[in-house]
C-alpha atoms as a PDB file:
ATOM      1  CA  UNK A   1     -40.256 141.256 122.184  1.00  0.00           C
ATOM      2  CA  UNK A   2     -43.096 140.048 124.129  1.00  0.00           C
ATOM      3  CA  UNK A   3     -45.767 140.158 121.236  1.00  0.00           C
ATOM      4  CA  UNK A   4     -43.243 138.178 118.995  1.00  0.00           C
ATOM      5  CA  UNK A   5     -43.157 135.492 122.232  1.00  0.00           C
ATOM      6  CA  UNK A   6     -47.046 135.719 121.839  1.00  0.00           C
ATOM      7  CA  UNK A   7     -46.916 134.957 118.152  1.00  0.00           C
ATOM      8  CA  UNK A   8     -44.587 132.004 118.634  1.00  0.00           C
ATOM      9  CA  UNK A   9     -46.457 130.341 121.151  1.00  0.00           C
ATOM     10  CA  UNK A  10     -50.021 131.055 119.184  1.00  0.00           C
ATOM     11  CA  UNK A  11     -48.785 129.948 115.706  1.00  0.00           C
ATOM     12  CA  UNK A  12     -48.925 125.740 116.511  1.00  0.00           C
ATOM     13  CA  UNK A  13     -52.624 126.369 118.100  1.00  0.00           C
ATOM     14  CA  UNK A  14     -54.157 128.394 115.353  1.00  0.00           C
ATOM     15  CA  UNK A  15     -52.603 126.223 112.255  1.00  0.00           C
ATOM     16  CA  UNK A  16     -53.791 122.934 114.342  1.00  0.00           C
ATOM     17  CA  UNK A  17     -57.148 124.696 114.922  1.00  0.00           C
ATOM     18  CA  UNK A  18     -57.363 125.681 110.668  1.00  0.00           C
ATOM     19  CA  UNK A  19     -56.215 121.959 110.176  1.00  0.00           C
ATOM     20  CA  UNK A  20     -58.657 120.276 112.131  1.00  0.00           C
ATOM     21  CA  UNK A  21     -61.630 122.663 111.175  1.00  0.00           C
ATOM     22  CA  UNK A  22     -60.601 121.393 107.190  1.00  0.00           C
ATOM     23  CA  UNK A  23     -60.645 118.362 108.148  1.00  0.00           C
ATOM     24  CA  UNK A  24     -63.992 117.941 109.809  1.00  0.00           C
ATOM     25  CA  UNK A  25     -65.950 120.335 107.710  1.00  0.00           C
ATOM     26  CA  UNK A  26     -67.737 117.514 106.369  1.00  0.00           C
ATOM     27  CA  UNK A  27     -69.616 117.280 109.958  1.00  0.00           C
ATOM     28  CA  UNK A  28     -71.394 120.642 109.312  1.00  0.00           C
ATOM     29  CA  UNK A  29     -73.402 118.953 106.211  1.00  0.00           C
ATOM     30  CA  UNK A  30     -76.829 117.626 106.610  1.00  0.00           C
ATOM     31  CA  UNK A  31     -76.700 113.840 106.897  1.00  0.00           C
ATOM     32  CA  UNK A  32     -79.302 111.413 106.819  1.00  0.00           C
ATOM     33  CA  UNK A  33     -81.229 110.681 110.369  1.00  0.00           C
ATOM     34  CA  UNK A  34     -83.737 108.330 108.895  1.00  0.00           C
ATOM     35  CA  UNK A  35     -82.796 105.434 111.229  1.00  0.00           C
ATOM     36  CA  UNK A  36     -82.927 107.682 114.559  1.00  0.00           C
ATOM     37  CA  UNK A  37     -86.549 107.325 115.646  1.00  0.00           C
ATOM     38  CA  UNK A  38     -86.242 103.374 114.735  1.00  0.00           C
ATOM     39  CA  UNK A  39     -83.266 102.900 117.147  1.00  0.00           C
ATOM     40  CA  UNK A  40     -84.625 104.732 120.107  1.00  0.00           C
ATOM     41  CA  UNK A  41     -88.570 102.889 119.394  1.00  0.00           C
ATOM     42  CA  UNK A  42     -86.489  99.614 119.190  1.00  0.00           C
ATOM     43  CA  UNK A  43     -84.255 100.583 122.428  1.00  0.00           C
ATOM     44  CA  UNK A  44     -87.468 101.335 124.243  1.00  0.00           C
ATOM     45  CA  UNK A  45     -89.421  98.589 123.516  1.00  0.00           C
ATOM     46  CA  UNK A  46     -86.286  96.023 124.230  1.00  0.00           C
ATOM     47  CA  UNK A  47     -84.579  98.288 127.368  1.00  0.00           C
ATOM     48  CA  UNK A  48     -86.821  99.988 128.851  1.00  0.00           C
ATOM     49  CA  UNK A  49     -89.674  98.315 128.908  1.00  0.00           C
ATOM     50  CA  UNK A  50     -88.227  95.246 130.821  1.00  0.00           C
ATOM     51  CA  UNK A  51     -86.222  97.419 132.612  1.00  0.00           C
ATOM     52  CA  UNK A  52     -89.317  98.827 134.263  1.00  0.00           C
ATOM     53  CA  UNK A  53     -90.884  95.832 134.435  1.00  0.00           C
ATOM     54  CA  UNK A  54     -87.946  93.862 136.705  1.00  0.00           C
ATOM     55  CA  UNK A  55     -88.197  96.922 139.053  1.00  0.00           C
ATOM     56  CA  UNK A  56     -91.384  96.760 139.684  1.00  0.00           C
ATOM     57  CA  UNK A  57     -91.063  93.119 140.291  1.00  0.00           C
ATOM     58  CA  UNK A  58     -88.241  93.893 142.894  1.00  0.00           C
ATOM     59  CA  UNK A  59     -90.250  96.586 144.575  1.00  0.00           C
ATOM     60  CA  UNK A  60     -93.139  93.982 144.495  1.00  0.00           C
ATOM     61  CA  UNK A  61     -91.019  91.569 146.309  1.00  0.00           C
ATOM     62  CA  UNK A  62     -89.406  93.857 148.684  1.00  0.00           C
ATOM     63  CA  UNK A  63     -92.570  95.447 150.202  1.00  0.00           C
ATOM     64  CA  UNK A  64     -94.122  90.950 150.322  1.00  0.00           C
ATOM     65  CA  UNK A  65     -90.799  90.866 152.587  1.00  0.00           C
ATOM     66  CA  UNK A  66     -91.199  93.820 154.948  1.00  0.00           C
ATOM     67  CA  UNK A  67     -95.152  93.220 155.135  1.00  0.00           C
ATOM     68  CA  UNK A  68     -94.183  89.673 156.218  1.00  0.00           C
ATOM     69  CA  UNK A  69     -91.746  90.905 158.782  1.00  0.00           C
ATOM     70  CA  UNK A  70     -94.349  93.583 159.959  1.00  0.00           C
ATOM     71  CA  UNK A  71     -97.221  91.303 160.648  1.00  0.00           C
ATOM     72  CA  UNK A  72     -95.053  89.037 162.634  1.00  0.00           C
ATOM     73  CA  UNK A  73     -93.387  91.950 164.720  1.00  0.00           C
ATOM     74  CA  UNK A  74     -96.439  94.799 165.067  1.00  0.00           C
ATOM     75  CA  UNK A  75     -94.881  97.666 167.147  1.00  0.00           C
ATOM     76  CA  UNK A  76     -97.383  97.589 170.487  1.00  0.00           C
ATOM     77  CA  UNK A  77     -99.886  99.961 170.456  1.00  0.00           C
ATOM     78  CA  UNK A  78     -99.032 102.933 172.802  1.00  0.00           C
ATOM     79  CA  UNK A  79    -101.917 105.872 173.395  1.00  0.00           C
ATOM     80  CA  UNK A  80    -100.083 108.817 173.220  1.00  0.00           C
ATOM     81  CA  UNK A  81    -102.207 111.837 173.898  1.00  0.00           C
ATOM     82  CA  UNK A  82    -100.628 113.876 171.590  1.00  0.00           C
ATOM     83  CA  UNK A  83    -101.818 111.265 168.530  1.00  0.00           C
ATOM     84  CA  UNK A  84    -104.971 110.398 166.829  1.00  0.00           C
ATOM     85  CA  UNK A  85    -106.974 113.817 168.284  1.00  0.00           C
ATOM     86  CA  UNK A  86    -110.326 114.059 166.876  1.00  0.00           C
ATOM     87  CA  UNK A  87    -111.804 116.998 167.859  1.00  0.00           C
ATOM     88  CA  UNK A  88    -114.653 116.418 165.119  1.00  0.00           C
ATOM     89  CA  UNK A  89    -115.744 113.158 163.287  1.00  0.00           C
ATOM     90  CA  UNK A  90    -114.250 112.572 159.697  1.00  0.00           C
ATOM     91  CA  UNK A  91    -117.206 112.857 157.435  1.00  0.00           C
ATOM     92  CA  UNK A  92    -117.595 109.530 155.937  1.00  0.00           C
ATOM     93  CA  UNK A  93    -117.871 105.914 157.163  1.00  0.00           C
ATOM     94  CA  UNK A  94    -118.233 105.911 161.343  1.00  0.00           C
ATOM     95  CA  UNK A  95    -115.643 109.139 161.668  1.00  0.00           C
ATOM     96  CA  UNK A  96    -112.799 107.131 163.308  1.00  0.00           C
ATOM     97  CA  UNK A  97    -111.072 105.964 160.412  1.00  0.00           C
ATOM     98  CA  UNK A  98    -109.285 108.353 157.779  1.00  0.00           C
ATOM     99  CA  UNK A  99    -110.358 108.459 154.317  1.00  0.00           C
ATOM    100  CA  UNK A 100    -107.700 105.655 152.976  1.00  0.00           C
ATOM    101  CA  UNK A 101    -107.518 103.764 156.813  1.00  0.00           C
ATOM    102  CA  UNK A 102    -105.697 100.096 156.636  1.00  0.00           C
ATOM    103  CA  UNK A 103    -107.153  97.846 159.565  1.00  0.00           C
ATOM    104  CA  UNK A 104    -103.273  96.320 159.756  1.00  0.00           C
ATOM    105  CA  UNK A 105    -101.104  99.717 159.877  1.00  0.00           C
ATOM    106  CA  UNK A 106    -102.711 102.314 161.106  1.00  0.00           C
ATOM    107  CA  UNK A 107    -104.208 102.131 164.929  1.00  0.00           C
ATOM    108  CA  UNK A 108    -107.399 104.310 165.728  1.00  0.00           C
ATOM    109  CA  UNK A 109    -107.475 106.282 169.254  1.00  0.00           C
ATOM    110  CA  UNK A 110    -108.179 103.322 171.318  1.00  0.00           C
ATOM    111  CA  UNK A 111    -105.831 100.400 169.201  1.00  0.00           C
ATOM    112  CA  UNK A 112    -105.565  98.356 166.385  1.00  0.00           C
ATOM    113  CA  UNK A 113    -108.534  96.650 164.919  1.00  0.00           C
ATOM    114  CA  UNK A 114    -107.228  93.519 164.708  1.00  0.00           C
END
């Protein structure tokens, strides 16, 4: 009884399953992909290469802003002993400043430079 419930409720599936596999056998056949390496050269050169472009005019203009704001509003310079140790000169230039130092950002043991 139950395997002839089983083979009621199976039989729509598998003849929907045979008629759609006839049906889209045709997929399965080699095609031609000739225009595939045009569309995604033309899509690159129209998309994404703008695309980049406007973001990294954004990200220009958003670090202008906060630069702006930063140089009117410098946090004050507090000498924390914990920060800025040198316990030996940095090798290069008069061993204060760190190999990539910005006179505007970053403060040496006794302040900012400017």
């Amino acid at each position: 009884m139950a395997s002839r419930a089983l083979t009621l409720l199976r039989r729509p599936f598998s003849t929907s399953l045979r008629r759609s596999a006839a049906d889209y056998g045709q997929a399965a056949q080699a095609g031609d992909h000739a225009g595939g390496a045009k569309t995604w050269k033309v899509l690159s050169f129209i998309v994404a290469i703008p695309g980049v472009a406007i973001c990294m005019v954004n990200a220009y203009l958003a670090e202008k802003e906060h630069m702006d704001h930063y140089m009117e509003h410098r946090p004050e310079f507090v000498p924390y002993p914990h920060l800025r140790i040198r316990t030996k000169p940095f090798p290069w230039g008069d061993g204060q400043k760190s190999l990539f130092h910005n006179k505007t950002t970053n403060a040496l043991p006794e302040g900012y430079e400017e």
